[in-house]
PDB file of N, CA and C in Angstrom:
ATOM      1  N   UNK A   1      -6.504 -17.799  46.698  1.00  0.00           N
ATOM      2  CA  UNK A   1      -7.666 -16.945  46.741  1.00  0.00           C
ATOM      3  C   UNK A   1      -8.567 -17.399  47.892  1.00  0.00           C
ATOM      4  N   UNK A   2      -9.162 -16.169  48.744  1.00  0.00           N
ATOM      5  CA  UNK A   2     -10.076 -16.759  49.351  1.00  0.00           C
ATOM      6  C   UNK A   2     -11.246 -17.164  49.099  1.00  0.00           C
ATOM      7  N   UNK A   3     -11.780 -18.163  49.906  1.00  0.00           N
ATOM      8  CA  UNK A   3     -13.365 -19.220  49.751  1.00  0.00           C
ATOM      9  C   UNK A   3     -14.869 -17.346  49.832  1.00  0.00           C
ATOM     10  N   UNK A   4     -14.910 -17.266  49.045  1.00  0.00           N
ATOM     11  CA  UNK A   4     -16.396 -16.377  49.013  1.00  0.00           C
ATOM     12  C   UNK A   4     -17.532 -17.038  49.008  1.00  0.00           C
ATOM     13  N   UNK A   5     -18.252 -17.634  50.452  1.00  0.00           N
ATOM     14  CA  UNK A   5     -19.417 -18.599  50.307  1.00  0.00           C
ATOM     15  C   UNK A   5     -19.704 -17.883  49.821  1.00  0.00           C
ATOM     16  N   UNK A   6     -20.555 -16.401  49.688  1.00  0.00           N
ATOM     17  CA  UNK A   6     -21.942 -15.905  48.989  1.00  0.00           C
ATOM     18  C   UNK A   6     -21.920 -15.984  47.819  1.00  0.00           C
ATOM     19  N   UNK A   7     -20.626 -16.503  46.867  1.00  0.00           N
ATOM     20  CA  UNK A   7     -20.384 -16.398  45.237  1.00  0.00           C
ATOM     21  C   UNK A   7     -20.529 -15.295  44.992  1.00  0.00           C
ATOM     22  N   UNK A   8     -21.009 -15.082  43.412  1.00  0.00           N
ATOM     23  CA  UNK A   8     -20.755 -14.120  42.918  1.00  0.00           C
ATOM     24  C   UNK A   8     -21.770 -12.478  42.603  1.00  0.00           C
ATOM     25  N   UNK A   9     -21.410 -11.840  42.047  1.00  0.00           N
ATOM     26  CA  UNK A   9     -22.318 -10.715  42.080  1.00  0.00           C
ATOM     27  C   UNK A   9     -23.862 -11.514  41.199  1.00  0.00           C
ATOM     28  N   UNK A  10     -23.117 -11.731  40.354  1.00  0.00           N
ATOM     29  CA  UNK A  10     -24.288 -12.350  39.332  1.00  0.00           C
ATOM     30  C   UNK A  10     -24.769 -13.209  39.940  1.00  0.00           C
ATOM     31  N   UNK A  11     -24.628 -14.147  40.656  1.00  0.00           N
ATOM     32  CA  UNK A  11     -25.399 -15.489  41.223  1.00  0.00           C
ATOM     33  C   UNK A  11     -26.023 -14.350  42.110  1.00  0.00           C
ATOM     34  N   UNK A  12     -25.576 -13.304  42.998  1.00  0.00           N
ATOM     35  CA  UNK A  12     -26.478 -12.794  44.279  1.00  0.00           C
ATOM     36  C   UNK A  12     -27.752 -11.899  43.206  1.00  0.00           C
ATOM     37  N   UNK A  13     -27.463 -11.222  42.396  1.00  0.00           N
ATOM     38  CA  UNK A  13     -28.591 -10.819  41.701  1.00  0.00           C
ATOM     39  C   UNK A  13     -29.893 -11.525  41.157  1.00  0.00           C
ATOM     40  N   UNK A  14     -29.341 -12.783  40.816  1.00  0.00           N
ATOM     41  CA  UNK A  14     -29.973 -14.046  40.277  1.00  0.00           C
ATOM     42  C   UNK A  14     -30.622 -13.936  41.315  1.00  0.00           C
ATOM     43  N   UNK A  15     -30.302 -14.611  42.466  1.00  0.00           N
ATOM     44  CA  UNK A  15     -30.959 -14.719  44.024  1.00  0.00           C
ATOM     45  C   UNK A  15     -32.121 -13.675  43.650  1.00  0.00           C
ATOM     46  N   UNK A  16     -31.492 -12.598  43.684  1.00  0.00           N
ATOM     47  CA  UNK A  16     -32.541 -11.205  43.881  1.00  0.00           C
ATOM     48  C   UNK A  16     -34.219 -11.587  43.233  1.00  0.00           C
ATOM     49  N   UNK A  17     -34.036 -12.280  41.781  1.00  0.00           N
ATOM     50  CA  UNK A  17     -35.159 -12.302  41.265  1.00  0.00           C
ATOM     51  C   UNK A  17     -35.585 -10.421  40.655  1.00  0.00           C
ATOM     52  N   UNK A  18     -34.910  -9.937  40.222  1.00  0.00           N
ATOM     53  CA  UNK A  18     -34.743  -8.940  39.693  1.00  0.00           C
ATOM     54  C   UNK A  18     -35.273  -7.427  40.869  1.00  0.00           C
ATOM     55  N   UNK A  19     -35.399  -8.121  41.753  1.00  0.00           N
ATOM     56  CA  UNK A  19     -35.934  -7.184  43.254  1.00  0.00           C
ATOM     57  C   UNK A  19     -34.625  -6.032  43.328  1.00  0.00           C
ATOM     58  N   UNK A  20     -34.849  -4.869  43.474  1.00  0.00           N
ATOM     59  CA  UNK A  20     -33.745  -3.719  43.418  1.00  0.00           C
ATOM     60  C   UNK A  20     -32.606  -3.917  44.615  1.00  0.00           C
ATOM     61  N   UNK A  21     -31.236  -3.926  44.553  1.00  0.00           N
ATOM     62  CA  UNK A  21     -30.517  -3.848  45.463  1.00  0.00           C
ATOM     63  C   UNK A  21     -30.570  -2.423  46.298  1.00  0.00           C
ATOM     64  N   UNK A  22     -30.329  -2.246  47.651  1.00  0.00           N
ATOM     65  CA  UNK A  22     -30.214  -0.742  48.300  1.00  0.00           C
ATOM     66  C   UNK A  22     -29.508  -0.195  47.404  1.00  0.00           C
ATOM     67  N   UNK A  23     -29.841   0.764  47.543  1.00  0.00           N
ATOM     68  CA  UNK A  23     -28.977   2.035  47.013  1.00  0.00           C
ATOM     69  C   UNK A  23     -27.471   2.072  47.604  1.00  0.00           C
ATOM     70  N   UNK A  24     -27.650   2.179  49.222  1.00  0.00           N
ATOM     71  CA  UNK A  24     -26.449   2.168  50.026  1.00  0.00           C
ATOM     72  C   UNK A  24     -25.391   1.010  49.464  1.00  0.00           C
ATOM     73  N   UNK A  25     -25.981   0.019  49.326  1.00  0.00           N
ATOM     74  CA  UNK A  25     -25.256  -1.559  49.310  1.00  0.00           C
ATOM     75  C   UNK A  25     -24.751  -1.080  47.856  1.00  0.00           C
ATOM     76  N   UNK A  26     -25.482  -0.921  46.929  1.00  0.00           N
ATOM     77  CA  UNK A  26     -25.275  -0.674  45.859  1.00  0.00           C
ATOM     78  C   UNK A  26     -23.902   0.062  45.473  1.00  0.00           C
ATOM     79  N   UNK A  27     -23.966   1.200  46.067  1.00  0.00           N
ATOM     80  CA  UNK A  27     -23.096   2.424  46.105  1.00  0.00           C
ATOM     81  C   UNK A  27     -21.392   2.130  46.747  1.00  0.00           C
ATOM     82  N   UNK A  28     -22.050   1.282  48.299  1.00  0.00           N
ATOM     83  CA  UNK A  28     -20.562   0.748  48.617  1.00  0.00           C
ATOM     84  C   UNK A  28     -20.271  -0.354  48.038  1.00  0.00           C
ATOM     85  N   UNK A  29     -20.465  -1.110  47.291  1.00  0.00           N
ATOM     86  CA  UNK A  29     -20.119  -2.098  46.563  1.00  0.00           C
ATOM     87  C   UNK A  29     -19.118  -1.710  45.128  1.00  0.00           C
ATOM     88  N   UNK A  30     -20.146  -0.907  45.028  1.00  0.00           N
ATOM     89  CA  UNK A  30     -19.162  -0.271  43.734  1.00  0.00           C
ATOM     90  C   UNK A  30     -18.035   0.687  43.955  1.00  0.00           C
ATOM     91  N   UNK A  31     -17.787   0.930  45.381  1.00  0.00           N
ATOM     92  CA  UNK A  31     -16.835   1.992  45.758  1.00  0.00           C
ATOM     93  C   UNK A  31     -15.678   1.001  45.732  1.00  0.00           C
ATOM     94  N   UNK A  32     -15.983  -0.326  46.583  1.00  0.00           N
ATOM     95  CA  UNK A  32     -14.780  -1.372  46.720  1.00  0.00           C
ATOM     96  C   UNK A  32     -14.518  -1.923  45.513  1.00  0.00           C
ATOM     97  N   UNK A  33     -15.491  -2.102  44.675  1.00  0.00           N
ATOM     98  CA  UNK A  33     -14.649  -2.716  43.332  1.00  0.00           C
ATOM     99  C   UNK A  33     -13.632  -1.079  42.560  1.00  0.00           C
ATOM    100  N   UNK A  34     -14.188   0.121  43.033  1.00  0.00           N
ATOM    101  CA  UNK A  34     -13.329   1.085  42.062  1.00  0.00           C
ATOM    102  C   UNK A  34     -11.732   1.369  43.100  1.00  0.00           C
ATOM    103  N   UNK A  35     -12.389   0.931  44.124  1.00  0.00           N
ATOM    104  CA  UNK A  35     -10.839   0.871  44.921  1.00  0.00           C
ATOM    105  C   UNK A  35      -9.538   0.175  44.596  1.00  0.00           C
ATOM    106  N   UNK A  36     -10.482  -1.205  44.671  1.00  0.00           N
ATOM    107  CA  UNK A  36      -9.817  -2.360  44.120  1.00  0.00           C
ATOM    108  C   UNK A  36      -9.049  -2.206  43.064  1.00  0.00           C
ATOM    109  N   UNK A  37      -9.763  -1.655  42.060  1.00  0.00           N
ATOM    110  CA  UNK A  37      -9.624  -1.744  40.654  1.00  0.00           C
ATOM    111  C   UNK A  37      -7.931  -0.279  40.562  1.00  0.00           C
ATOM    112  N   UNK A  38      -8.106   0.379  41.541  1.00  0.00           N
ATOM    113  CA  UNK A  38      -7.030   1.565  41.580  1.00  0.00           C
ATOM    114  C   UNK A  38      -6.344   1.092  42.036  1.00  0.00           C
ATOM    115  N   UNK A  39      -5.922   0.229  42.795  1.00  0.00           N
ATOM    116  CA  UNK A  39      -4.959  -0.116  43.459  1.00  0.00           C
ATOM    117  C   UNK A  39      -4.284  -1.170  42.630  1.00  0.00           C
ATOM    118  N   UNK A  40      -5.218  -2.510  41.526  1.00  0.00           N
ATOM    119  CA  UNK A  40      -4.119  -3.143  40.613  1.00  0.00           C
ATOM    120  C   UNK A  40      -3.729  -2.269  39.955  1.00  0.00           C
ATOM    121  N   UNK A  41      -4.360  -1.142  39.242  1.00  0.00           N
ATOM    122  CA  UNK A  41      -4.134   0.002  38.231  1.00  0.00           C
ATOM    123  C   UNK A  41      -2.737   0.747  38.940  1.00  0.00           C
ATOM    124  N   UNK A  42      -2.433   0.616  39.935  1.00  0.00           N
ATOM    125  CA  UNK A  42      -1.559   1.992  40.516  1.00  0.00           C
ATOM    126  C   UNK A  42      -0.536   0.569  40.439  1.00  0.00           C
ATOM    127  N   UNK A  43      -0.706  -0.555  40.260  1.00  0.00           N
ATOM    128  CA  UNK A  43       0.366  -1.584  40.119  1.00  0.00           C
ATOM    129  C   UNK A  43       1.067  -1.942  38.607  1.00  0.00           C
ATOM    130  N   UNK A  44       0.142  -1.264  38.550  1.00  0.00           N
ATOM    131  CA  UNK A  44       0.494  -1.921  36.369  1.00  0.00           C
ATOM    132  C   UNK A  44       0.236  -3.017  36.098  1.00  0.00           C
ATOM    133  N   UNK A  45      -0.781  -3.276  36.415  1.00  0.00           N
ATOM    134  CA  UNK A  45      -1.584  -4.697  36.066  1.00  0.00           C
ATOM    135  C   UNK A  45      -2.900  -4.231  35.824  1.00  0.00           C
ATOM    136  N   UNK A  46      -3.178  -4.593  34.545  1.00  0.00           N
ATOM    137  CA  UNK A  46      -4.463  -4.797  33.934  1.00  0.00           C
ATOM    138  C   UNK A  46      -5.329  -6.065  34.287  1.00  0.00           C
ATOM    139  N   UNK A  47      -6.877  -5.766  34.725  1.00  0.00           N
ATOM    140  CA  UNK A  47      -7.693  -7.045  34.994  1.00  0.00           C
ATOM    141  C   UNK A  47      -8.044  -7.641  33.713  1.00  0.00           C
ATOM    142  N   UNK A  48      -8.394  -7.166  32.705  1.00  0.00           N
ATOM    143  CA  UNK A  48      -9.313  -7.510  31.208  1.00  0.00           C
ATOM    144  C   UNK A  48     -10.113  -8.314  31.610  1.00  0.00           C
ATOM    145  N   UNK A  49     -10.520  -8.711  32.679  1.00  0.00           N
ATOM    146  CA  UNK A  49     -11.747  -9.495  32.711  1.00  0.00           C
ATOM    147  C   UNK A  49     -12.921  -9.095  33.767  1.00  0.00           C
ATOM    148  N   UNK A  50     -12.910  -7.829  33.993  1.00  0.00           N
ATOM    149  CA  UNK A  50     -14.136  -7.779  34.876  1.00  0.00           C
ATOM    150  C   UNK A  50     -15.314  -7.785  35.123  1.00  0.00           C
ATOM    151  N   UNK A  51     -16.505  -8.349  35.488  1.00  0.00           N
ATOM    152  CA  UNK A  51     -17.333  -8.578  35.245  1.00  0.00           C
ATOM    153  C   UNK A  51     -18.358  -9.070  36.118  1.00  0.00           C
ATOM    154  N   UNK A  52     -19.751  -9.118  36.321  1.00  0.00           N
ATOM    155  CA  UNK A  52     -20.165  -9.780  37.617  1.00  0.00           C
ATOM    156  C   UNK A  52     -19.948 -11.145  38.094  1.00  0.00           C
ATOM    157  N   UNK A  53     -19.715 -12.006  37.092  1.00  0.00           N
ATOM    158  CA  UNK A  53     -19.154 -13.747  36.934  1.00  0.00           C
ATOM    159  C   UNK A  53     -17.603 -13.418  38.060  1.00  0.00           C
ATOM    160  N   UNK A  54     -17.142 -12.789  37.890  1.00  0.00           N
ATOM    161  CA  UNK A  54     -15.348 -12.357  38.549  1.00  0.00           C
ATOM    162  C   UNK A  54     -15.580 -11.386  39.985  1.00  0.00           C
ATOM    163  N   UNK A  55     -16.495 -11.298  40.351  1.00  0.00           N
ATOM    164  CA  UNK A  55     -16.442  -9.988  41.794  1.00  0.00           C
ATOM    165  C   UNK A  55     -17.413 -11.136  42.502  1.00  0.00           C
ATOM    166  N   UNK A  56     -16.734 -11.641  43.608  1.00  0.00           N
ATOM    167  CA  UNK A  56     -16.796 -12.432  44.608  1.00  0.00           C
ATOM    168  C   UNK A  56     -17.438 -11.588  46.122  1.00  0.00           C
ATOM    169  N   UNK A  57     -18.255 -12.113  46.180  1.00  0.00           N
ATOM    170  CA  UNK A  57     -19.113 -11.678  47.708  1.00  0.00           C
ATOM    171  C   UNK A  57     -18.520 -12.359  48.938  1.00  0.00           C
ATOM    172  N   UNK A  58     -18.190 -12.188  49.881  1.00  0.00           N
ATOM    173  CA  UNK A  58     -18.255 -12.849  51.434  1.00  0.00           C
ATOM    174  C   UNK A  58     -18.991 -12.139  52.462  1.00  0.00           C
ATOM    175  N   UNK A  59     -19.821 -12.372  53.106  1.00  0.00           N
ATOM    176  CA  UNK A  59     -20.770 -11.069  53.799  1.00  0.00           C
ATOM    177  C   UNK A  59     -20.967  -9.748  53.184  1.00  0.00           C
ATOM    178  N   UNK A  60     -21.140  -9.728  51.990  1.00  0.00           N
ATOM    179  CA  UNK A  60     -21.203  -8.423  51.149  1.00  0.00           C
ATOM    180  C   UNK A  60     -20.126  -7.682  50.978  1.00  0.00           C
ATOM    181  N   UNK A  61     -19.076  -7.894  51.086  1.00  0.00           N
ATOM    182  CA  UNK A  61     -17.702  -7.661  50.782  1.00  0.00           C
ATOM    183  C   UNK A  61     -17.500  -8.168  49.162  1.00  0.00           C
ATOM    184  N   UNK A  62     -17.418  -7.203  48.184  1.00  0.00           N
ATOM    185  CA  UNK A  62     -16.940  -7.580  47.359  1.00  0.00           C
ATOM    186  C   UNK A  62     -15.357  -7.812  46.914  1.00  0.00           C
ATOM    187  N   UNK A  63     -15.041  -9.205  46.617  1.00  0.00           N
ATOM    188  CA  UNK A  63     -13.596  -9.454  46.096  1.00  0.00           C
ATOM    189  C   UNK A  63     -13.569  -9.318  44.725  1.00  0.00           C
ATOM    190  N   UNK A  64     -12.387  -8.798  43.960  1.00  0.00           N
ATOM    191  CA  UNK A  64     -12.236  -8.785  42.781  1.00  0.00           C
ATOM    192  C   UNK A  64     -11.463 -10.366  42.400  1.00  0.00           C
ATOM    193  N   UNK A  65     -11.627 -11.196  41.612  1.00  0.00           N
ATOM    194  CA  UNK A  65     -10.515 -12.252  40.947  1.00  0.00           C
ATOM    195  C   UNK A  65     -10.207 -12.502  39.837  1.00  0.00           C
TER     196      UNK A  65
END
């Protein structure tokens, strides 16, 4: 797996201090995790664990693990 300095969704929200994420950021963030998420799905692999603790940041790139 790759190294995600920025950690995780939840640690970057934490960061936030409950301050609103963009909308934009918001929106493409969640586009790459539903991508993500179609592409193990179109594999036949189930995640059962997804969650903000599991979606990994690197320059705002979200990774699924």
């Amino acid at each position: 797996m790759e190294y995600a300095k920025d950690g995780s969704v939840r640690q970057f929200l934490t960061k936030r201090q409950n301050r609103l994420v963009p909308l934009k950021l918001a929106i493409r963030q969640a586009l790459v995790v539903a991508r993500g998420m179609a592409c193990v799905h179109g594999l036949e692999f189930i995640h059962q664990d997804l969650k903000s603790d599991n979606l990994l940041i690197n320059f705002y790139q979200t990774k699924d693990c």
